[in-house]
Protein backbone atom coordinates (compact mmCIF):
# COMPACT_ATOMS: atom_id res chain seq x y z
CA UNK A 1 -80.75 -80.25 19.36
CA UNK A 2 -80.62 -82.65 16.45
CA UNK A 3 -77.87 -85.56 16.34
CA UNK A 4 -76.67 -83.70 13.32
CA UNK A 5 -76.76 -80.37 14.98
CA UNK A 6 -74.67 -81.81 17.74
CA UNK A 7 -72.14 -83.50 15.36
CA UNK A 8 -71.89 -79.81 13.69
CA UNK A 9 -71.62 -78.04 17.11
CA UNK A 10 -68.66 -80.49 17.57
CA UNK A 11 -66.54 -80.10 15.14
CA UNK A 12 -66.83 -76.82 15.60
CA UNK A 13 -65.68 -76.83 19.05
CA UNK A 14 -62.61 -78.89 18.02
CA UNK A 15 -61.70 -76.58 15.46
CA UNK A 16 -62.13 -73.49 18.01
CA UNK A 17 -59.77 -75.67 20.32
CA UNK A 18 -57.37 -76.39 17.64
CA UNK A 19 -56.89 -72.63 16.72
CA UNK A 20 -56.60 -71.76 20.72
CA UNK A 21 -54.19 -74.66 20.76
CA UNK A 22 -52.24 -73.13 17.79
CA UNK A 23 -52.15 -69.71 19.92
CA UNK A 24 -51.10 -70.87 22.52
CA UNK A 25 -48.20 -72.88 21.26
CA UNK A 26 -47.03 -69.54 19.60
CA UNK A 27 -46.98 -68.13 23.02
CA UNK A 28 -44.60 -70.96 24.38
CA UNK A 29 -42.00 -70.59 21.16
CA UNK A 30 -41.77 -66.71 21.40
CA UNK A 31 -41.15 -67.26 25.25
CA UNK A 32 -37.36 -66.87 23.94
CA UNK A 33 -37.97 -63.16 23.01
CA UNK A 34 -39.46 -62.58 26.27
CA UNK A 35 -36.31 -63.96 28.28
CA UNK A 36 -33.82 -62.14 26.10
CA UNK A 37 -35.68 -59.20 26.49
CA UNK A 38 -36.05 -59.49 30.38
CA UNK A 39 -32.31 -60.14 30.24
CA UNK A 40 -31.24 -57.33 27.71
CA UNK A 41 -33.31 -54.54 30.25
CA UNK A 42 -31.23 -56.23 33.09
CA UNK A 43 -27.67 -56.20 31.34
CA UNK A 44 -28.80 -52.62 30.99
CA UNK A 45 -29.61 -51.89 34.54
CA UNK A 46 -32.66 -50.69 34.43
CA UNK A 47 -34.08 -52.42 36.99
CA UNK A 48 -31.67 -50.78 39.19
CA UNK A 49 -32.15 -47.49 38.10
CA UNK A 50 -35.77 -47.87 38.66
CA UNK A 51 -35.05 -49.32 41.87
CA UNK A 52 -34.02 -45.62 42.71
CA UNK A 53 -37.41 -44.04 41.42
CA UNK A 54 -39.51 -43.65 37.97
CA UNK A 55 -37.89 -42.30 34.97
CA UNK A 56 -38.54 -40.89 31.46
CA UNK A 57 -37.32 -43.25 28.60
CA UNK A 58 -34.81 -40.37 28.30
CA UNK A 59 -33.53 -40.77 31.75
CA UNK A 60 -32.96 -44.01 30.91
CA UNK A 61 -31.51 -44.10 27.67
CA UNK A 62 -28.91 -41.77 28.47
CA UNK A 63 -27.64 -43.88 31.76
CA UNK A 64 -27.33 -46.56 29.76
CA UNK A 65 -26.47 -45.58 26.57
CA UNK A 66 -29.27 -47.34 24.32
CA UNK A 67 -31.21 -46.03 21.77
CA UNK A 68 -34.00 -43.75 23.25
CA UNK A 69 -36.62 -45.32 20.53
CA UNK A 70 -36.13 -48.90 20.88
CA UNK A 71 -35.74 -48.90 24.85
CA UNK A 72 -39.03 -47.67 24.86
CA UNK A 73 -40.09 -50.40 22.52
CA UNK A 74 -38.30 -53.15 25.16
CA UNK A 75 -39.96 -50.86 27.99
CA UNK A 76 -43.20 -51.29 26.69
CA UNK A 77 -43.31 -54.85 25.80
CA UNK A 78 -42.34 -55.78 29.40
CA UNK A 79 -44.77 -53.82 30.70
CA UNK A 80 -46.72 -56.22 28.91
CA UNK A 81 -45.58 -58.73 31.08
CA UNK A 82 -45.35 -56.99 34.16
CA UNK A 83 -42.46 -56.45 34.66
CA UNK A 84 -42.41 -52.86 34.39
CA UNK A 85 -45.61 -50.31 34.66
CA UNK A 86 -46.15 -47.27 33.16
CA UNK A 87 -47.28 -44.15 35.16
CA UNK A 88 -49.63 -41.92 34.07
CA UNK A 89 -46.93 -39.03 33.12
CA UNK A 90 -45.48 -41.39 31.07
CA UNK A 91 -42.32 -42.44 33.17
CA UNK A 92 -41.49 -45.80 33.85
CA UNK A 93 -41.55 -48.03 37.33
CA UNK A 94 -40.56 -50.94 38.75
CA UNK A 95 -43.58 -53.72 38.87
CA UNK A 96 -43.48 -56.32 41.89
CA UNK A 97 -41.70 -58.92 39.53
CA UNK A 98 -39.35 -56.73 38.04
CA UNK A 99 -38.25 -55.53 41.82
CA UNK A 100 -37.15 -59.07 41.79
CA UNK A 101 -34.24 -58.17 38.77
CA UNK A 102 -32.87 -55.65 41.35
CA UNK A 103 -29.20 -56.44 43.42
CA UNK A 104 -31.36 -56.27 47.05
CA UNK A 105 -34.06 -58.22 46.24
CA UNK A 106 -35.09 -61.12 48.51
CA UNK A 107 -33.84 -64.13 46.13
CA UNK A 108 -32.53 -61.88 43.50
CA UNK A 109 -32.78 -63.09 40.15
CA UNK A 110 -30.14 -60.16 38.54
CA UNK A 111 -27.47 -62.46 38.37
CA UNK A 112 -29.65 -65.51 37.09
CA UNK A 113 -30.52 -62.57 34.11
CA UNK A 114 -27.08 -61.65 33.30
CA UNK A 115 -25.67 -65.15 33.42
CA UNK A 116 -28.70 -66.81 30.87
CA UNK A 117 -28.23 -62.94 28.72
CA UNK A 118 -24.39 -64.36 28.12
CA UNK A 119 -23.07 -67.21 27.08
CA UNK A 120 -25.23 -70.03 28.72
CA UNK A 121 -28.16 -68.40 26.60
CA UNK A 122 -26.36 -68.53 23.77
CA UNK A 123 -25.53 -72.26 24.38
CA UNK A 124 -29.68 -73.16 24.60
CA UNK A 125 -29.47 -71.60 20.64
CA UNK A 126 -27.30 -75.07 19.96
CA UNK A 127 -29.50 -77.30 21.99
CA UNK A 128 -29.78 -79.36 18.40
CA UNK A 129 -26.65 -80.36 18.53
CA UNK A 130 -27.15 -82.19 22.16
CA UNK A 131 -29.96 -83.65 21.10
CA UNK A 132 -28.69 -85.04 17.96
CA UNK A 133 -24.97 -85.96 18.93
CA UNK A 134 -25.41 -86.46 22.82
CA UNK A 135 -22.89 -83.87 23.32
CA UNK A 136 -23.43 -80.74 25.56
CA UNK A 137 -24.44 -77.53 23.36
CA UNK A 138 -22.28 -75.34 25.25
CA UNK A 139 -19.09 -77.62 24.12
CA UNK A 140 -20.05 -78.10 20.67
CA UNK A 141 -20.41 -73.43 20.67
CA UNK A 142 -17.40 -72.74 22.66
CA UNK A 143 -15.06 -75.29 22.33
CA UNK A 144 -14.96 -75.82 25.90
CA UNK A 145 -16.62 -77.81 28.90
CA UNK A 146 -18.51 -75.06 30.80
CA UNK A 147 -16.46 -74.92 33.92
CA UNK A 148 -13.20 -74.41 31.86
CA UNK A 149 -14.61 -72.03 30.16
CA UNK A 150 -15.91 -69.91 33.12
CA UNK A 151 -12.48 -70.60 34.97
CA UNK A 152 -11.04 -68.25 32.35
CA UNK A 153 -14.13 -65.28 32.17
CA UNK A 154 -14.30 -63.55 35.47
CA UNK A 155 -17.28 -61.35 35.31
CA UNK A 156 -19.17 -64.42 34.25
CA UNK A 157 -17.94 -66.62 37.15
CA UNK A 158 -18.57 -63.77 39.13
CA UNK A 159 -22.47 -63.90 38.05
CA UNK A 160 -22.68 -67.50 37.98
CA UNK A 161 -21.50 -67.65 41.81
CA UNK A 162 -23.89 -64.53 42.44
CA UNK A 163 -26.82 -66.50 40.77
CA UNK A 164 -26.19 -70.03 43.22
CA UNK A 165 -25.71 -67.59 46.15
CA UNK A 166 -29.14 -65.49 45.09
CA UNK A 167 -30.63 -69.10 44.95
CA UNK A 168 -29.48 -70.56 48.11
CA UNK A 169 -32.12 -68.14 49.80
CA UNK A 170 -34.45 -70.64 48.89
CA UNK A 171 -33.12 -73.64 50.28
CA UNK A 172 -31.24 -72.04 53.46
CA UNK A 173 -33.24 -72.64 55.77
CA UNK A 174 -34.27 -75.96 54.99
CA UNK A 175 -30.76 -76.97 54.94
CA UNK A 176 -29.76 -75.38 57.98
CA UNK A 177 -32.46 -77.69 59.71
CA UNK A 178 -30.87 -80.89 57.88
CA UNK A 179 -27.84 -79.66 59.28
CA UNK A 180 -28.96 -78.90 62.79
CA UNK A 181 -25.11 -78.02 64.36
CA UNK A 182 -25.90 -79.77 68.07
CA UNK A 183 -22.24 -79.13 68.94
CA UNK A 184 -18.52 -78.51 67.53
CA UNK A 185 -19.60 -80.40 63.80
CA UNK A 186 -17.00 -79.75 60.86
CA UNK A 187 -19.16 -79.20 57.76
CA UNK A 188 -17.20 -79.61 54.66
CA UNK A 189 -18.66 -78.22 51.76
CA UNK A 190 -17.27 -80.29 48.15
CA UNK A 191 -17.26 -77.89 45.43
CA UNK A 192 -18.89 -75.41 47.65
CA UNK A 193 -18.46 -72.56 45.13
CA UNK A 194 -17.73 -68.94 46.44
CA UNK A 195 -18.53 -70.15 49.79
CA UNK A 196 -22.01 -68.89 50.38
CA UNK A 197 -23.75 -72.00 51.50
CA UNK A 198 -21.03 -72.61 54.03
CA UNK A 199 -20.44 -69.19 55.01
CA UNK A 200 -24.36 -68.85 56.30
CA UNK A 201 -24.13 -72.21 57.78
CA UNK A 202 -21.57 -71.09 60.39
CA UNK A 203 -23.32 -68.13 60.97
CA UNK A 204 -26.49 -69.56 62.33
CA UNK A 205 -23.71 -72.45 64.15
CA UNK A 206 -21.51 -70.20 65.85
CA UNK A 207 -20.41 -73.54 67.52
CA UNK A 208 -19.36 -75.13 64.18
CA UNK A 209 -16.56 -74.69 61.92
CA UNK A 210 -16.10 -74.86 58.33
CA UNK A 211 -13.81 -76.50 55.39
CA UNK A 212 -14.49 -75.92 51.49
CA UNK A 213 -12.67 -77.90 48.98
CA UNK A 214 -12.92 -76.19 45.53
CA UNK A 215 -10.47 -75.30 42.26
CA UNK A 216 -8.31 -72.19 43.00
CA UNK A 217 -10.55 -69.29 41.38
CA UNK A 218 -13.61 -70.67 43.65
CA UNK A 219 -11.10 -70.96 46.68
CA UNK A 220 -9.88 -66.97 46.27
CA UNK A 221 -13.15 -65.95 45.98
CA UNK A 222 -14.44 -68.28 48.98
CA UNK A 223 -11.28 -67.06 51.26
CA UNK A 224 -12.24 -63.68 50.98
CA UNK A 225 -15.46 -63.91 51.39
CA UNK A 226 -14.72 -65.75 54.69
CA UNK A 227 -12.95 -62.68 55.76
CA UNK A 228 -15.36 -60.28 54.91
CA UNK A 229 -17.69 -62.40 56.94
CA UNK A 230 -15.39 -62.67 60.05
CA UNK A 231 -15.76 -65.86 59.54
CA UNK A 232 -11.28 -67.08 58.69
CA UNK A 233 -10.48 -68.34 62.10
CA UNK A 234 -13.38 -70.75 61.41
CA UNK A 235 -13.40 -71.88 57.83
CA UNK A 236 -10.78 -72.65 55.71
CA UNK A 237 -10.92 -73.17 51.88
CA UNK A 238 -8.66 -75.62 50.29
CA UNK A 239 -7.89 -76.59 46.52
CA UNK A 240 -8.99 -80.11 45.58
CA UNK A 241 -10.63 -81.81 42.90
CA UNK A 242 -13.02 -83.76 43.96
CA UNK A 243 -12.51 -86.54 41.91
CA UNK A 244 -10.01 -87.62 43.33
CA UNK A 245 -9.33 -86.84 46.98
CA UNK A 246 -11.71 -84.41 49.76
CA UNK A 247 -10.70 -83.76 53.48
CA UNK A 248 -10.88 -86.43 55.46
CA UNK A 249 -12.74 -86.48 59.45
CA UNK A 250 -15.78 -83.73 59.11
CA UNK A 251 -19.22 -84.83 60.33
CA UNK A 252 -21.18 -83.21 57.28
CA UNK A 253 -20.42 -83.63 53.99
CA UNK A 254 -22.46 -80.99 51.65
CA UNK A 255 -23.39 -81.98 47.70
CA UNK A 256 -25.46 -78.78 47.10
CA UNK A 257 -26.48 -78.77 43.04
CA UNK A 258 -23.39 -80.65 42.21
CA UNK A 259 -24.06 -84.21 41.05
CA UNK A 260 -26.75 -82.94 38.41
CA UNK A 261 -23.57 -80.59 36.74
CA UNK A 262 -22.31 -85.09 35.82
CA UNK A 263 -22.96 -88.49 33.94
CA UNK A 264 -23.43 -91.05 36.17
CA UNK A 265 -20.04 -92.23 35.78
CA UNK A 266 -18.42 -89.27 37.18
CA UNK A 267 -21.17 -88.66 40.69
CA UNK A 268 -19.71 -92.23 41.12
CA UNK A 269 -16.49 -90.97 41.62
CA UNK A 270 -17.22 -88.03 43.85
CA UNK A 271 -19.56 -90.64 46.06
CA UNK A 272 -17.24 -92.90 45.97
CA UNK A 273 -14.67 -90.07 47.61
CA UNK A 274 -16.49 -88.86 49.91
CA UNK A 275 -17.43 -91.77 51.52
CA UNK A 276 -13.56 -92.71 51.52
CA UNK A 277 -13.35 -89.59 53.29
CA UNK A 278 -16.13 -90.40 56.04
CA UNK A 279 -15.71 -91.26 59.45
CA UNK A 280 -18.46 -93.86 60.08
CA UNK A 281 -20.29 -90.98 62.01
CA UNK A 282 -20.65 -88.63 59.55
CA UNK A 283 -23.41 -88.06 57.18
CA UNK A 284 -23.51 -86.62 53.53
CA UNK A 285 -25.98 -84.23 52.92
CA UNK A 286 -27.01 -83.99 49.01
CA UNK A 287 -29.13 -80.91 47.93
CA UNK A 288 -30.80 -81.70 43.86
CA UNK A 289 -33.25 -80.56 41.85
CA UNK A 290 -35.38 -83.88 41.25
CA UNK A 291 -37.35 -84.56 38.43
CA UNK A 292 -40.98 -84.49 38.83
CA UNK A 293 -43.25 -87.16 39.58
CA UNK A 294 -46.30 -87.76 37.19
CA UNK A 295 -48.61 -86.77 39.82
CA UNK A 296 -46.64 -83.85 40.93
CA UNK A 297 -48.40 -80.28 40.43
CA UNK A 298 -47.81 -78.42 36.94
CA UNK A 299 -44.86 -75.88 38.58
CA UNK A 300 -42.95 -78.71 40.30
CA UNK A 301 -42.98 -80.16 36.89
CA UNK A 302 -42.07 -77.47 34.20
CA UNK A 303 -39.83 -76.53 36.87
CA UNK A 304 -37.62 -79.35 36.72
CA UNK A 305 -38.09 -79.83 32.72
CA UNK A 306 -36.97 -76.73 32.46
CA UNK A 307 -33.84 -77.23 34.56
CA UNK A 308 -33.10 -80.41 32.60
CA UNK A 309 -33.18 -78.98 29.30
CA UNK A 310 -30.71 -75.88 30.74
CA UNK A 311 -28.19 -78.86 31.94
CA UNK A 312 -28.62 -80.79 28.70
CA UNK A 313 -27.39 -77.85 27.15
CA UNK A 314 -24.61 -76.58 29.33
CA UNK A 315 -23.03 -79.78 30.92
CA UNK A 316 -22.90 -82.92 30.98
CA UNK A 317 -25.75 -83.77 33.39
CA UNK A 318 -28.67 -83.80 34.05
CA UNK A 319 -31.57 -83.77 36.66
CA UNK A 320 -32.27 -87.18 38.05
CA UNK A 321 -35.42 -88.80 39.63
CA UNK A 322 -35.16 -89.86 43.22
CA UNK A 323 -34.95 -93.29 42.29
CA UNK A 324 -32.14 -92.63 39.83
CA UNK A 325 -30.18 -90.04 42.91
CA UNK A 326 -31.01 -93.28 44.88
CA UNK A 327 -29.09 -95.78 42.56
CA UNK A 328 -26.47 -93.59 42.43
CA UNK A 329 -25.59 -93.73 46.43
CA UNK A 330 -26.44 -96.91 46.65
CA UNK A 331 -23.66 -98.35 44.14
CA UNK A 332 -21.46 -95.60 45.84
CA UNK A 333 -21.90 -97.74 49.08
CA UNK A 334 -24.63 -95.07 51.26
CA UNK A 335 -27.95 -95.73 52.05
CA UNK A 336 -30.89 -93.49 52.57
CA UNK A 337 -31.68 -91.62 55.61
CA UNK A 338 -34.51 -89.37 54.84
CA UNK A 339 -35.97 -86.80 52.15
CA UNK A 340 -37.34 -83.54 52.79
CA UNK A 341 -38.54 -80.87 50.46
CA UNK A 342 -36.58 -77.54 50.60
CA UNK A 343 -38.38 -74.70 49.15
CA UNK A 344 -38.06 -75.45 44.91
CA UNK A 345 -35.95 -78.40 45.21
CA UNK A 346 -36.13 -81.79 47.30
CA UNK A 347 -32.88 -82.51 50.00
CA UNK A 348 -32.13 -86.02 50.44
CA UNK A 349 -30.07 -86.69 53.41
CA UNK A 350 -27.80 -89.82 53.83
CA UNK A 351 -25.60 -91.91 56.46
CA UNK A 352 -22.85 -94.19 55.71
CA UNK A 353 -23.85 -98.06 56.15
């Protein structure tokens, strides 16, 4: 081939990289129709009503009261995607990732779907705004911080704790080995939520017993699901903020997903009481998504971009690196124990000095 041949072959070759480039960039930005539509089919319930067994678009329609024509259009463009399949009569099934959007699914992602189809979806819309002003896009839409806001909405609250408990699947059991209940241990669980982290603690440490320190709608919801799980005589949930003042004398303090929900200013208060809290014994165990190193593999690190740009828009937070989580404890007067991965996200575990 002649030089000029291969200077012609190319620029050819960049311009057939440039177009598949262009393509593929396309892809990423109508990625947005593609979640609302995985999200719409779930508000829906189709999943669910696959989960029972194929169906017509008829069937479907009239259980959940769309529009036969245009379900089949959302039918059909997830099927796309694989999330649903087609049979050959023409009925609809579930596909191995859309058995994922149904209530028993093994890390169900239903509640993730209905929570991202409501208002914290419509919060990435005003992403903009955080970028421009620094200020969380939820805020700036709703004219509310995030957990005010879902104080007063129970059906979303109700989703949101649904979605951390459908997540804690994937992180159980390597928490339950940071935790490793030897004897009578008091965990204590700040901001534990609905309860579900602690509640399946103390039911692989029959031996242990159990204290959660939340704001009152997250302490109803944890106190009865304590007594559903037989679990009252051994966990109690108390109303705190933990700003300002957590149980003192347990002998594991749990941080799961909350310092990434704050500025730095504000984890430096909730270190700060804890470790007033602490006997010099006990140890603070902090569960966080951490952002990706450079040399980490391509999931780890959309993974935890894409968490970062859902907390940019929703709180005031954000995911840290693990020298930045480091900083943080250090100033807060802890020092570093160990770090183990756990499933999706990295645990750090630390002592007091």
């Amino acid at each position: 081939m002649t030089v000029e041949r291969k200077a012609d072959q190319a620029v050819a070759d960049a311009h057939t990289q440039a177009l598949e480039n262009a393509a593929s960039m396309r892809a990423l930005i109508y990625g947005h129709l593609l979640s609302r539509g995985i999200c719409v089919a779930a508000k829906l319930g189709i999943p669910e009503r696959l989960d029972k067994g194929p169906c017509s678009v008829e069937e479907l329609a009239g259980a959940s009261g769309a529009h036969p024509q245009n379900l089949r259009r959302l039918l059909d463009g997830l099927v796309a995607f694989d999330v649903f399949a087609q049979r050959a009569d023409g009925t609809f099934e579930l596909a191995p990732l859309g058995r994922t959007l149904t209530a028993g699914a093994p890390g169900s992602v239903l509640p993730t779907a209905l929570v991202v189809g409501a208002e914290i979806g419509d919060s990435w819309n005003g992403m903009e705004a955080s970028v421009r002003t620094g200020h969380c896009a939820f805020d700036v839409t709703f004219g509310t911080d995030f957990f005010s806001y879902l104080s007063s909405r129970p059906r979303l609250r109700e989703d949101f704790y649904n979605s951390q408990a459908a997540g804690l699947r994937l992180e159980l059991d390597g928490i339950a080995q940071l935790i490793a209940s030897g004897g009578g241990q008091q965990l204590v669980d700040v901001g534990g939520g609905d309860g579900a982290l602690l509640a399946a603690l103390l039911t692989r440490f029959p031996e242990a017993d159990g204290l959660l320190v939340e704001h009152p709608d997250a302490v109803a919801a944890a106190a009865e699901r304590f007594g559903e799980s037989g679990l009252a005589r051994r966990c109690t949930a108390v109303v705190g903020d933990f700003f300002e003042e957590v149980p003192e004398g347990g002998d594991v303090y749990l941080l799961r997903h909350i310092l990434h929900d704050w500025d730095d200013e504000s984890c430096l208060r909730v270190l700060r009481t804890c470790r007033r809290a602490m006997p010099h014994s006990a140890r603070l165990v902090v569960i966080e998504t951490l952002m990706a190193a450079p040399d980490a593999d391509e999931a780890t690190r959309r993974a935890a971009a894409l968490m970062d740009l859902y907390m940019m828009s929703v709180v005031d937070g954000r995911e840290r690196t693990l020298d930045e989580l480091v900083r943080l404890l250090e100033q807060a007067g802890f020092h570093s124990r160990d770090v183990v991965e756990v499933a999706a996200a990295r645990t750090r575990s630390w002592t007091v000095r």
